[in-house]
N, C-alpha and C. Protein backbone atom coordinates (compact mmCIF):
# COMPACT_ATOMS: atom_id res chain seq x y z
N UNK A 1 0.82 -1.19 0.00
CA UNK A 1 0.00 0.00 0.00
C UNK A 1 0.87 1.26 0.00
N UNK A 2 1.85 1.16 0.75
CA UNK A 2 2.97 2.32 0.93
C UNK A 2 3.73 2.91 -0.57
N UNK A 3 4.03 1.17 -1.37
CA UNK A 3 4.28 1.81 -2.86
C UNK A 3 3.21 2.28 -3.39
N UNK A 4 2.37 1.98 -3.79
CA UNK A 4 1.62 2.62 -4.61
C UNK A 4 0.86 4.17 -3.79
N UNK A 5 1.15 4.46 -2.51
CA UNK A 5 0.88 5.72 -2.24
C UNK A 5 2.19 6.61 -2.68
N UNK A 6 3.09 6.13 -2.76
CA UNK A 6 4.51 6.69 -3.15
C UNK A 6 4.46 6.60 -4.70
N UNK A 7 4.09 6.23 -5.34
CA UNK A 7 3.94 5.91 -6.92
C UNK A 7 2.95 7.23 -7.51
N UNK A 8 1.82 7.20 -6.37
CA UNK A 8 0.79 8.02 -6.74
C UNK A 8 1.13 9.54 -6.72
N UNK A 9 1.69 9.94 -5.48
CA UNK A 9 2.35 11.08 -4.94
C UNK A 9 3.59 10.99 -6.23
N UNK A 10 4.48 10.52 -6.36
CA UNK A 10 5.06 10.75 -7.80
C UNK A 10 4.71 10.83 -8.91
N UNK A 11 4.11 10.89 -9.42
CA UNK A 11 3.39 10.75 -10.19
C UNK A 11 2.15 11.71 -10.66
N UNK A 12 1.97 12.48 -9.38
CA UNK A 12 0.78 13.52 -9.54
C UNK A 12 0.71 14.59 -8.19
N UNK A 13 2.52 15.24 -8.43
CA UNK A 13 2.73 16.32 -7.84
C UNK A 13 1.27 17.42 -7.46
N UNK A 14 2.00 17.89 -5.93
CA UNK A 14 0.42 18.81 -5.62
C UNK A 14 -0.47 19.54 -6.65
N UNK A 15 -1.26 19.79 -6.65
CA UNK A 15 -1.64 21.02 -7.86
C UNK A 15 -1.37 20.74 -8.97
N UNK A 16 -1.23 19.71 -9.31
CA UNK A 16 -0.89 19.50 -11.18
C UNK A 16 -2.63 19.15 -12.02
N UNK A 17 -3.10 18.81 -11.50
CA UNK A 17 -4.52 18.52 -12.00
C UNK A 17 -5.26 19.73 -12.18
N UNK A 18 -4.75 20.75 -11.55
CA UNK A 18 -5.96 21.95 -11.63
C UNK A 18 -5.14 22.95 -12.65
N UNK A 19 -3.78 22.41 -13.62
CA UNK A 19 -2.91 23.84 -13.68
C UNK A 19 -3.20 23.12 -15.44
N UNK A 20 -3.59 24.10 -16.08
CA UNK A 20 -4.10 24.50 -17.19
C UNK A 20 -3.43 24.97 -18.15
N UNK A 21 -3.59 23.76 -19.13
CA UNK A 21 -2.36 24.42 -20.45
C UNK A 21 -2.26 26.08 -20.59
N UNK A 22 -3.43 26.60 -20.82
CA UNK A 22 -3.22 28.64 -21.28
C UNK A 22 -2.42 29.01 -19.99
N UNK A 23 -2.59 28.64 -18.74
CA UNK A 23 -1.61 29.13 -17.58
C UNK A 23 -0.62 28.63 -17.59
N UNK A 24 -0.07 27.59 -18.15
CA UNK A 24 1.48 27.09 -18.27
C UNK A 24 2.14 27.84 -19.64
N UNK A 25 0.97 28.24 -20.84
CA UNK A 25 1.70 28.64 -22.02
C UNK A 25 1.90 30.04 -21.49
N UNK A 26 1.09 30.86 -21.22
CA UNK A 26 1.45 32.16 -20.80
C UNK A 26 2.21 32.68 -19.53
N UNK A 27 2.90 31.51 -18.28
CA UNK A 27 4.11 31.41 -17.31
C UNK A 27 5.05 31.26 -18.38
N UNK A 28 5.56 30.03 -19.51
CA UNK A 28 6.39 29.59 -20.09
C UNK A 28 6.96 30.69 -20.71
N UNK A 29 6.51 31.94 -21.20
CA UNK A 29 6.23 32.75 -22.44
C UNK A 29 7.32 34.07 -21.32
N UNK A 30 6.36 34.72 -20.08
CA UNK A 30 6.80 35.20 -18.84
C UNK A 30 8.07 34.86 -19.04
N UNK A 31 8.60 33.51 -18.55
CA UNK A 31 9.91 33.50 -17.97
C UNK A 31 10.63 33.78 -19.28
N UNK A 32 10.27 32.77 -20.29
CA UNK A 32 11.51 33.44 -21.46
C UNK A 32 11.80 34.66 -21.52
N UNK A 33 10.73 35.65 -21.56
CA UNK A 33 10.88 37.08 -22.38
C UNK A 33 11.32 37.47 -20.24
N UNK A 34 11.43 36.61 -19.43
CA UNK A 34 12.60 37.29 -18.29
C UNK A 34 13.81 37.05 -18.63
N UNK A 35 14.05 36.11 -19.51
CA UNK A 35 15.36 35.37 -19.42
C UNK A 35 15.91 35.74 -21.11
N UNK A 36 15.45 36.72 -21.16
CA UNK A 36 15.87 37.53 -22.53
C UNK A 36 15.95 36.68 -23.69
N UNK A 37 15.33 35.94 -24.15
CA UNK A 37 15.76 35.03 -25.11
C UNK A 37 15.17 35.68 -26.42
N UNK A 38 15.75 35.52 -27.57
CA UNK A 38 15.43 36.47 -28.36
C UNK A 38 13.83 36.58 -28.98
N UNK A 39 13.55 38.13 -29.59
CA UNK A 39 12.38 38.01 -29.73
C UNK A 39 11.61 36.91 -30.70
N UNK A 40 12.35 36.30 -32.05
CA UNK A 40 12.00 35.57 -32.82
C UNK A 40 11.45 33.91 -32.15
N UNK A 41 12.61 33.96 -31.26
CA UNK A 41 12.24 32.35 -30.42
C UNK A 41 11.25 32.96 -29.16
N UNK A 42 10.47 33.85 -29.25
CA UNK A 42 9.57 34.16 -27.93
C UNK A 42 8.21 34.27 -28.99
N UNK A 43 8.36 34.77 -30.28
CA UNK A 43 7.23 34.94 -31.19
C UNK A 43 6.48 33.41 -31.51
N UNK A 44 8.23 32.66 -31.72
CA UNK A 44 7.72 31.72 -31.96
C UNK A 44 6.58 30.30 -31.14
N UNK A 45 7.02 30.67 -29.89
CA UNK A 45 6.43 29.96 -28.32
C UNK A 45 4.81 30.45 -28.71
N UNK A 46 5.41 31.78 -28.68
CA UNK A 46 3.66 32.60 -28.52
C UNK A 46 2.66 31.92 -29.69
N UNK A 47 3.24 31.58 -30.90
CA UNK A 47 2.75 31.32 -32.11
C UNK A 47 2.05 29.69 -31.84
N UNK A 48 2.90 29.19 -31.56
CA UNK A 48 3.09 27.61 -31.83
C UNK A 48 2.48 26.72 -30.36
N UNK A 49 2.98 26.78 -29.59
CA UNK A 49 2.30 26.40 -28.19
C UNK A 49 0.91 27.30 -27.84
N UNK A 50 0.73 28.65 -29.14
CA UNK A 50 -0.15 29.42 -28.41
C UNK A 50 -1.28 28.82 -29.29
N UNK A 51 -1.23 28.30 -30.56
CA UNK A 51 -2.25 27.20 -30.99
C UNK A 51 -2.73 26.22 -30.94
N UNK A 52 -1.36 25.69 -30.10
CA UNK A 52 -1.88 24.16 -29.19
C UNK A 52 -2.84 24.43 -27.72
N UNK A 53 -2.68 25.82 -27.46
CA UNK A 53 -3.74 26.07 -25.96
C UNK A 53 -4.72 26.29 -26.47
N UNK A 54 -5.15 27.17 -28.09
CA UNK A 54 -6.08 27.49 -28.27
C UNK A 54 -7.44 25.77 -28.30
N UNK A 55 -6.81 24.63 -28.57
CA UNK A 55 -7.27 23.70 -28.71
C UNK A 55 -7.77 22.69 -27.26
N UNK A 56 -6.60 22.92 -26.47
CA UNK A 56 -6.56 22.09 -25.48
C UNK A 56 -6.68 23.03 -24.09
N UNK A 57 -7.59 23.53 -23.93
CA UNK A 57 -7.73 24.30 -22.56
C UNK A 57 -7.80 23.49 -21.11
N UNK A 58 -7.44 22.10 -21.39
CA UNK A 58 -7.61 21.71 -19.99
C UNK A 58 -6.59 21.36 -18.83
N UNK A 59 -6.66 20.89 -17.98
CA UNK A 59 -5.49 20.37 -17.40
C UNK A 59 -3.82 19.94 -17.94
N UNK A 60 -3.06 20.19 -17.68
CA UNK A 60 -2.07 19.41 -18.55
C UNK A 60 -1.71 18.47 -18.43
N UNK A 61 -1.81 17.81 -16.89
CA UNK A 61 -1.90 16.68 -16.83
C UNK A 61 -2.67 15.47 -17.49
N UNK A 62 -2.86 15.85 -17.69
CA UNK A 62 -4.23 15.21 -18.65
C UNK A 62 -3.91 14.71 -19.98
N UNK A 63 -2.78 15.43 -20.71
CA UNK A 63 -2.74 15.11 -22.32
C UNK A 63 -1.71 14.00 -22.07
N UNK A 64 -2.02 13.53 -23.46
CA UNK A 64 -1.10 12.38 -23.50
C UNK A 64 -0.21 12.54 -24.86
N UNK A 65 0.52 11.63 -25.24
CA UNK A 65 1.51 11.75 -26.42
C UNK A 65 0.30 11.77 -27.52
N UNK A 66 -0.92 10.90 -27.60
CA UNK A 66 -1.57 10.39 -28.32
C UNK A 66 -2.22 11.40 -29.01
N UNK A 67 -3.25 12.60 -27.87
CA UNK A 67 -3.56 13.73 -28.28
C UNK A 67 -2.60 15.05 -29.23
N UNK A 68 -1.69 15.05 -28.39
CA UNK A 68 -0.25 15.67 -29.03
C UNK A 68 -0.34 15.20 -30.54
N UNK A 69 -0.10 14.15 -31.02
CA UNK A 69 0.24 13.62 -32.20
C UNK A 69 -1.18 13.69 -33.26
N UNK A 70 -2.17 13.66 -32.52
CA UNK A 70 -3.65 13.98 -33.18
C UNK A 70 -3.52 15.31 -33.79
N UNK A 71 -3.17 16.27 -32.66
CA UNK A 71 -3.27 17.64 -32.88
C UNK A 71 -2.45 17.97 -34.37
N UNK A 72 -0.96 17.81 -34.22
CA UNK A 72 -0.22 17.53 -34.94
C UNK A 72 -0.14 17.51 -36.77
N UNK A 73 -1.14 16.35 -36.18
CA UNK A 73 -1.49 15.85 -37.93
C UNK A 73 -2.77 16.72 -38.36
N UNK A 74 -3.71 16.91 -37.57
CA UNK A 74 -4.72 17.91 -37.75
C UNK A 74 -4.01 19.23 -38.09
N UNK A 75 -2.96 20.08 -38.40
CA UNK A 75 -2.74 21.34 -38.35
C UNK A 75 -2.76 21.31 -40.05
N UNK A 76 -3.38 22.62 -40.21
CA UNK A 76 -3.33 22.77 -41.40
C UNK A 76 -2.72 24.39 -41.76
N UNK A 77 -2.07 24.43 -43.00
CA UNK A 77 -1.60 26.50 -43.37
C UNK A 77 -2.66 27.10 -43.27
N UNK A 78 -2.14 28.46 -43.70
CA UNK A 78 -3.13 29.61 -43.24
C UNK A 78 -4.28 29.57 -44.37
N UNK A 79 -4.25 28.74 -44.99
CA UNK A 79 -5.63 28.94 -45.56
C UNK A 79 -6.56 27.54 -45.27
N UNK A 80 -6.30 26.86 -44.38
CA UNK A 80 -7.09 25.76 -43.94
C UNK A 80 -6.93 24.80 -44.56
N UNK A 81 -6.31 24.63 -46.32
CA UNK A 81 -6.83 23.72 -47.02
C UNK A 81 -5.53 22.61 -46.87
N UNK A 82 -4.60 22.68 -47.00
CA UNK A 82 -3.08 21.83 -46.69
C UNK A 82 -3.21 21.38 -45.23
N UNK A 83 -2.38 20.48 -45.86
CA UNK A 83 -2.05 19.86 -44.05
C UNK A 83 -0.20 20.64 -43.91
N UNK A 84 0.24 20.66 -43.21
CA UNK A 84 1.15 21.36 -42.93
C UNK A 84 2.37 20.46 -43.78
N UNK A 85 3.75 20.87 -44.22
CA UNK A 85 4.61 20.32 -44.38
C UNK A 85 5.16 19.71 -43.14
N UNK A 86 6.31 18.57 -43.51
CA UNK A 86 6.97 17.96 -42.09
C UNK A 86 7.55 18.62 -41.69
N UNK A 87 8.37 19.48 -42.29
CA UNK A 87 9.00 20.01 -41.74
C UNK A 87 7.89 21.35 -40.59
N UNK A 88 7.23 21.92 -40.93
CA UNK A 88 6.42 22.38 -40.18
C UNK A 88 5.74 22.05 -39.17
N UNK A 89 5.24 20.71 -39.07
CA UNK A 89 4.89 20.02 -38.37
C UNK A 89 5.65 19.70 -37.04
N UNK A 90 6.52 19.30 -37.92
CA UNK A 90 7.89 18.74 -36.47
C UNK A 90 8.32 20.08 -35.70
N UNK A 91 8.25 21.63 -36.15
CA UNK A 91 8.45 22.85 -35.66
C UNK A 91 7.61 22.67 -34.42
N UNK A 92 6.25 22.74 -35.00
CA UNK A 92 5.18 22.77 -33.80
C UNK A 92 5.02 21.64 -32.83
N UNK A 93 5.71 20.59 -33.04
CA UNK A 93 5.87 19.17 -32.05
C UNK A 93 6.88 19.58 -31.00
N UNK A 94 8.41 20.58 -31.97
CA UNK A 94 9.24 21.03 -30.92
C UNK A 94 8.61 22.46 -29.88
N UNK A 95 8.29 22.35 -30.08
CA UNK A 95 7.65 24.31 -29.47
C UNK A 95 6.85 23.28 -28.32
N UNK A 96 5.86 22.12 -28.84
CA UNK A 96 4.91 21.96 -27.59
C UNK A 96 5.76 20.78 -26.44
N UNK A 97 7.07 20.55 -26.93
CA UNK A 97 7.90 19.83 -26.46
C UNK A 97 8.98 21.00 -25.59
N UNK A 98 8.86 22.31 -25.56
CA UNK A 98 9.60 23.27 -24.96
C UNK A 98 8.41 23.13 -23.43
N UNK A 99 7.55 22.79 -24.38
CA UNK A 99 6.33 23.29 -23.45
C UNK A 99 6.22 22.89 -22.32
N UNK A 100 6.29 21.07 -22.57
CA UNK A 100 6.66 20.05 -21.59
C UNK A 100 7.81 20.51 -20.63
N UNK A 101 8.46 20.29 -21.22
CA UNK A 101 9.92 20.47 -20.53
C UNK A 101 10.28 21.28 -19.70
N UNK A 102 9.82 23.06 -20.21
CA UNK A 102 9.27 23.42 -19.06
C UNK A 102 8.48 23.32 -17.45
N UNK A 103 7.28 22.46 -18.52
CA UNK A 103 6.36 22.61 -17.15
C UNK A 103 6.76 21.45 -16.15
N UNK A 104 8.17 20.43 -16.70
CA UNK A 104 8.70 19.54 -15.94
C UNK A 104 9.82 20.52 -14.99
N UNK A 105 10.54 21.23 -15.61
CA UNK A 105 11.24 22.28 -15.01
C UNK A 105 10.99 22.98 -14.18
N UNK A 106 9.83 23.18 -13.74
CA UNK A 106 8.88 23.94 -12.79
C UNK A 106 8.63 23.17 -11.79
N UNK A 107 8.56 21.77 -11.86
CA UNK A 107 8.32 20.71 -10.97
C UNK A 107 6.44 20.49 -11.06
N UNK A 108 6.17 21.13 -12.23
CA UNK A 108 4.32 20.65 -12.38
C UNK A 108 4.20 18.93 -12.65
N UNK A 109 5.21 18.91 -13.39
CA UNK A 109 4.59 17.60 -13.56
C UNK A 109 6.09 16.72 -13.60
N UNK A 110 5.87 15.37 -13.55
CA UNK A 110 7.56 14.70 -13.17
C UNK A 110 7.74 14.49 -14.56
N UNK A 111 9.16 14.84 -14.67
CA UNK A 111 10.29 14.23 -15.68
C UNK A 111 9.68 12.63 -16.36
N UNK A 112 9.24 13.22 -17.84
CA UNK A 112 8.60 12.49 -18.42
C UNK A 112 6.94 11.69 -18.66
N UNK A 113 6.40 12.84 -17.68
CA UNK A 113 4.79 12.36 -17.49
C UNK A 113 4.45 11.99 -18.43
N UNK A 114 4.60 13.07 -19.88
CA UNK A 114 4.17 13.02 -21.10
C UNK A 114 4.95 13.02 -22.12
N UNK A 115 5.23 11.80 -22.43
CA UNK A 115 5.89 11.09 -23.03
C UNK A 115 6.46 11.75 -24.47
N UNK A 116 6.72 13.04 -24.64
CA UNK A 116 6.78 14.04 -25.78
C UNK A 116 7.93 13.52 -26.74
N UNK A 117 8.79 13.30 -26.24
CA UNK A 117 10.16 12.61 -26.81
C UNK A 117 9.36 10.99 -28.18
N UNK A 118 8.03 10.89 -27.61
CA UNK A 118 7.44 9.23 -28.31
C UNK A 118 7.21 9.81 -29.44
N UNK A 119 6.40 11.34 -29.64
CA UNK A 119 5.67 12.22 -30.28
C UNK A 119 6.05 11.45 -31.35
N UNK A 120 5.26 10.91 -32.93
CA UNK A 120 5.82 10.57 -33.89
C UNK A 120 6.50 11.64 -35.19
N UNK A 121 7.51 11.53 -35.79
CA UNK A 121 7.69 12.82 -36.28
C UNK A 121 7.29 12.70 -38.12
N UNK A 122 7.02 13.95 -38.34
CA UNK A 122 6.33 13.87 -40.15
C UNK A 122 7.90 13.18 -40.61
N UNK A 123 7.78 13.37 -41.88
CA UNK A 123 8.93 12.76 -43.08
C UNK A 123 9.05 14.51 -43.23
N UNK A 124 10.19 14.92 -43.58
CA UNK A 124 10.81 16.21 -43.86
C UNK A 124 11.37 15.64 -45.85
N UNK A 125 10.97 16.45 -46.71
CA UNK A 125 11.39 16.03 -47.67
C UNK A 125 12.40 17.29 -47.99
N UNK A 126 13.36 17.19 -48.30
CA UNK A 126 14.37 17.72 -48.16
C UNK A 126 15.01 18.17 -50.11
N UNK A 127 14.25 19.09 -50.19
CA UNK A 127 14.14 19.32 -51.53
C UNK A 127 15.70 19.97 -52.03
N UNK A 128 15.85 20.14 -53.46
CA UNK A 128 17.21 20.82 -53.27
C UNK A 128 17.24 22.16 -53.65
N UNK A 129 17.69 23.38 -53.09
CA UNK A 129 17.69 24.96 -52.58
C UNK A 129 17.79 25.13 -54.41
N UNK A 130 16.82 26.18 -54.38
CA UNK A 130 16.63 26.36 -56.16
C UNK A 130 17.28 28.34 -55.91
N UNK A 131 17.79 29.17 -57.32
CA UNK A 131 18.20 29.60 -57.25
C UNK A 131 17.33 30.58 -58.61
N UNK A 132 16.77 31.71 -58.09
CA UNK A 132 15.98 32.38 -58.97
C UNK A 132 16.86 32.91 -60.32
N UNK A 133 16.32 33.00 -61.56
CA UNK A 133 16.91 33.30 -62.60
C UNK A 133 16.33 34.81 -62.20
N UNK A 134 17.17 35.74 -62.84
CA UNK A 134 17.03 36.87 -62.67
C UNK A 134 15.96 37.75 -63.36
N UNK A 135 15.24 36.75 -64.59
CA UNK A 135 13.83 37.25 -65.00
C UNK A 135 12.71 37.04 -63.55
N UNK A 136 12.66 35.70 -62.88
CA UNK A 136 11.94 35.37 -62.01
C UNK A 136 11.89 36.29 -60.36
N UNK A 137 13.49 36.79 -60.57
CA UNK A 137 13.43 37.48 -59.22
C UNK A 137 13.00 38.52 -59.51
N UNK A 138 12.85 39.29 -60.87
CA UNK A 138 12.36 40.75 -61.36
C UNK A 138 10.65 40.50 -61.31
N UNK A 139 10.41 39.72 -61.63
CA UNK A 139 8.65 39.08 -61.51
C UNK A 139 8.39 39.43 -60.15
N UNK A 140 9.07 38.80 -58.98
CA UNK A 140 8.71 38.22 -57.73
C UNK A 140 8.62 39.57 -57.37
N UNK A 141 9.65 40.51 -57.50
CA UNK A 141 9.53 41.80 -56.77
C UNK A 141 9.07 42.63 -57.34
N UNK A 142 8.57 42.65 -58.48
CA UNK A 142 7.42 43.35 -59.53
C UNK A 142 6.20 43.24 -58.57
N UNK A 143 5.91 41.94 -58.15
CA UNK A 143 4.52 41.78 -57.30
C UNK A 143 4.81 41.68 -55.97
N UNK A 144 5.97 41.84 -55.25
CA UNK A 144 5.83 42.29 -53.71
C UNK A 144 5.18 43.29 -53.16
N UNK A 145 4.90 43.29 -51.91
CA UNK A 145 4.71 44.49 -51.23
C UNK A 145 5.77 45.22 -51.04
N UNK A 146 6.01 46.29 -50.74
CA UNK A 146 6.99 47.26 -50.50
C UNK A 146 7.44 46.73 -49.61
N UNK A 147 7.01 46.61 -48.42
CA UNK A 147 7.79 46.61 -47.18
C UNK A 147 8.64 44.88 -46.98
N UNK A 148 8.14 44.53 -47.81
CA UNK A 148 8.79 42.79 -48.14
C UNK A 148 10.07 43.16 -48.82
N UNK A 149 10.09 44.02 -49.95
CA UNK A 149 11.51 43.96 -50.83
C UNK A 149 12.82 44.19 -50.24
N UNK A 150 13.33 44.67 -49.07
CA UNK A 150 14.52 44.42 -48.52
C UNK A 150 14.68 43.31 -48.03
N UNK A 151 13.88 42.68 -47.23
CA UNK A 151 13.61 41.03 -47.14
C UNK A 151 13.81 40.27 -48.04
N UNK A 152 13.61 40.45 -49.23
CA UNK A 152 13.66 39.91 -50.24
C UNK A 152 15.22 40.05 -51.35
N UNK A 153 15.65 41.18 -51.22
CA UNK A 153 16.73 41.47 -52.03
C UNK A 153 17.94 40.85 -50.65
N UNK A 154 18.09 41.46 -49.67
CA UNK A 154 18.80 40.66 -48.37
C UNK A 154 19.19 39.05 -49.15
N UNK A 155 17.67 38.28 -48.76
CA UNK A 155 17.81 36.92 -49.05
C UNK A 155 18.51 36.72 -50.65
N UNK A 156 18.26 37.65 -51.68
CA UNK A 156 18.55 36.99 -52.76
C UNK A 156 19.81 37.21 -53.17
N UNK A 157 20.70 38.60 -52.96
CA UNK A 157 21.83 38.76 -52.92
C UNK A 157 22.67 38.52 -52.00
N UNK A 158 22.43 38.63 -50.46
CA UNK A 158 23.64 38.38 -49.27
C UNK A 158 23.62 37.27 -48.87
N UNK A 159 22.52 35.99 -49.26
CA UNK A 159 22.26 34.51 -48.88
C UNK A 159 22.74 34.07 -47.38
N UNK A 160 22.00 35.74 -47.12
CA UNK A 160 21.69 34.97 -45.58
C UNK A 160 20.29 34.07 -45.41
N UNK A 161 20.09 33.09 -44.18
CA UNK A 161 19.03 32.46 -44.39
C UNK A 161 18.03 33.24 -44.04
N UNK A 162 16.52 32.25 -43.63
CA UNK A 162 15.14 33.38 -43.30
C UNK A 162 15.17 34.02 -42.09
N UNK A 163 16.28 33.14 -41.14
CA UNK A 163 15.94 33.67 -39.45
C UNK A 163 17.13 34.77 -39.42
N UNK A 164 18.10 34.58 -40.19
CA UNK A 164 19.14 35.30 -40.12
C UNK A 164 18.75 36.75 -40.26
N UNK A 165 17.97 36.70 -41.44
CA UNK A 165 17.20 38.02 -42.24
C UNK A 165 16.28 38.80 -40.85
N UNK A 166 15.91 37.92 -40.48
CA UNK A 166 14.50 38.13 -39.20
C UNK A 166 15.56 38.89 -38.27
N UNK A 167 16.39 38.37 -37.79
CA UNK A 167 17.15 38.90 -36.81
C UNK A 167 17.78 39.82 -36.76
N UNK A 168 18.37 40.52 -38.36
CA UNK A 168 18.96 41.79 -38.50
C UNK A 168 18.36 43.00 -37.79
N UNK A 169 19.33 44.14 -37.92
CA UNK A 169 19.04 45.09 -37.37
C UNK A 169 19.31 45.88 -38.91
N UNK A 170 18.91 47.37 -38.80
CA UNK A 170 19.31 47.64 -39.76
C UNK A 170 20.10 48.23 -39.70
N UNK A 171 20.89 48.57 -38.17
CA UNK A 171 22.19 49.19 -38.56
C UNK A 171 23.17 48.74 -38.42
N UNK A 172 23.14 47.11 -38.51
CA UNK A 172 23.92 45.69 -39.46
C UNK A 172 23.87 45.71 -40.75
N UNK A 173 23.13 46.71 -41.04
CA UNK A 173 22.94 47.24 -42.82
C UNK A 173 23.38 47.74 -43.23
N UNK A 174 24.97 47.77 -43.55
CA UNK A 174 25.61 49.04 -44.20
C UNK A 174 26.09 49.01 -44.99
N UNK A 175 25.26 49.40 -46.06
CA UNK A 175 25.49 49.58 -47.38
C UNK A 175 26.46 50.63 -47.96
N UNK A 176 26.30 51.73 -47.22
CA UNK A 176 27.64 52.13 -47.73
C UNK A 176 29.05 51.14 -47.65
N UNK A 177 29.51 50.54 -46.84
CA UNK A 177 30.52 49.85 -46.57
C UNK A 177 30.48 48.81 -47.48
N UNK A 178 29.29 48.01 -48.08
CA UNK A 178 29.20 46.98 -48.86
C UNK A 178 29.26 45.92 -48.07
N UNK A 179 28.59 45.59 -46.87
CA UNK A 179 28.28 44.79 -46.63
C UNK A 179 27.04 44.63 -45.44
N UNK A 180 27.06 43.14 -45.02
CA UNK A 180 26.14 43.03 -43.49
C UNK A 180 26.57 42.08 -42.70
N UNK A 181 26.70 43.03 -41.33
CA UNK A 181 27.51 42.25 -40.47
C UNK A 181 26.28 41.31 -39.42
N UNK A 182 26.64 39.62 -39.41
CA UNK A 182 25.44 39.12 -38.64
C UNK A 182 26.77 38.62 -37.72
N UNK A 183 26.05 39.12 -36.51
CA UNK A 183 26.62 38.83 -35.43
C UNK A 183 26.50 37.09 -35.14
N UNK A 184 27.23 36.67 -33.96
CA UNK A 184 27.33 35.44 -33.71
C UNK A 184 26.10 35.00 -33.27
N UNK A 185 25.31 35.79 -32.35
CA UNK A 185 24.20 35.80 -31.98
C UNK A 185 22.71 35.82 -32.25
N UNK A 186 23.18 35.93 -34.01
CA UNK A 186 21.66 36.19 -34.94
C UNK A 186 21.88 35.43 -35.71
N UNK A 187 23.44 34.63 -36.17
CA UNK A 187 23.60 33.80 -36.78
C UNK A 187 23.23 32.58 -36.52
């Protein structure tokens, strides 16, 4: 009787039944943006774990790998009609796997309740990096928005990647000098 009161009590730390995914995503979110972590990886928490609360408002104790992996395959792009790429997919598996880990970090729930690490992962098809002909990049930015085309000329001439681009500053932009300096830290 003594193990399994000791099993139970491990197993289902005080207060873990009443503590609620939106209150663990929006503590999780808190401590990062205390712990300065940059804004792109705090957008991204907010983005990605913040669509998995929109779904699952209940306990967190409660979910299992099974639900996780439901959710998962259910996500579709912004226009509803696709199911997400793997590689996208597996983004939002890692974000709700920060999530965990956290709320194990906190001591809500024990090291490994929810089995996130089982999570199954998409197929990533790993296409090979294509390189715009210079009629196609004159098209592309013929029909941009304005405020896209430095984003866009960045990526197509300095081949920095997308997060790299995200992370600039612009007075890492210096064009007079002929170049852009990405720090170690945005790299």
């Amino acid at each position: 009787m003594l193990q399994a009161a000791r099993f139970y009590a491990r197993h289902n730390p005080h207060g873990t039944r009443k503590l609620r995914v939106p209150k663990v995503v929006k503590e999780m979110l808190e401590v990062k943006e205390a712990d300065r972590m940059s804004d792109v990886y705090v957008k991204d928490l907010r983005g990605r774990p913040g669509r998995f609360q929109e779904r699952f408002k209940g306990p967190i104790a409660l979910m299992t790998s099974a639900e996780i992996e439901d959710f998962l395959r259910a996500l579709r792009g912004r226009k509803g009609k696709r199911a997400l790429s793997g590689k996208s997919r597996n983004s939002y598996g890692r974000a709700i796997a920060t999530l965990f880990y956290f709320t194990e970090s906190r001591g809500y729930l024990p090291k490994g309740f929810v089995q996130v690490d089982s999570v199954a992962l998409a197929k990533e098809e790993n296409g090979e990096i294509e390189i715009f002909r210079p009629d196609e990049l004159t098209r592309l930015l013929a029909q941009a928005e304005p405020e896209l085309i430095p984003f866009l000329m960045i990526g197509a001439f300095a081949g920095l990647w997308y997060a790299e681009i995200q992370r600039l500053d612009w007075a890492e932009v210096r064009l007079e000098d002929g170049f852009i300096e990405v720090k170690a830290g945005k790299a």
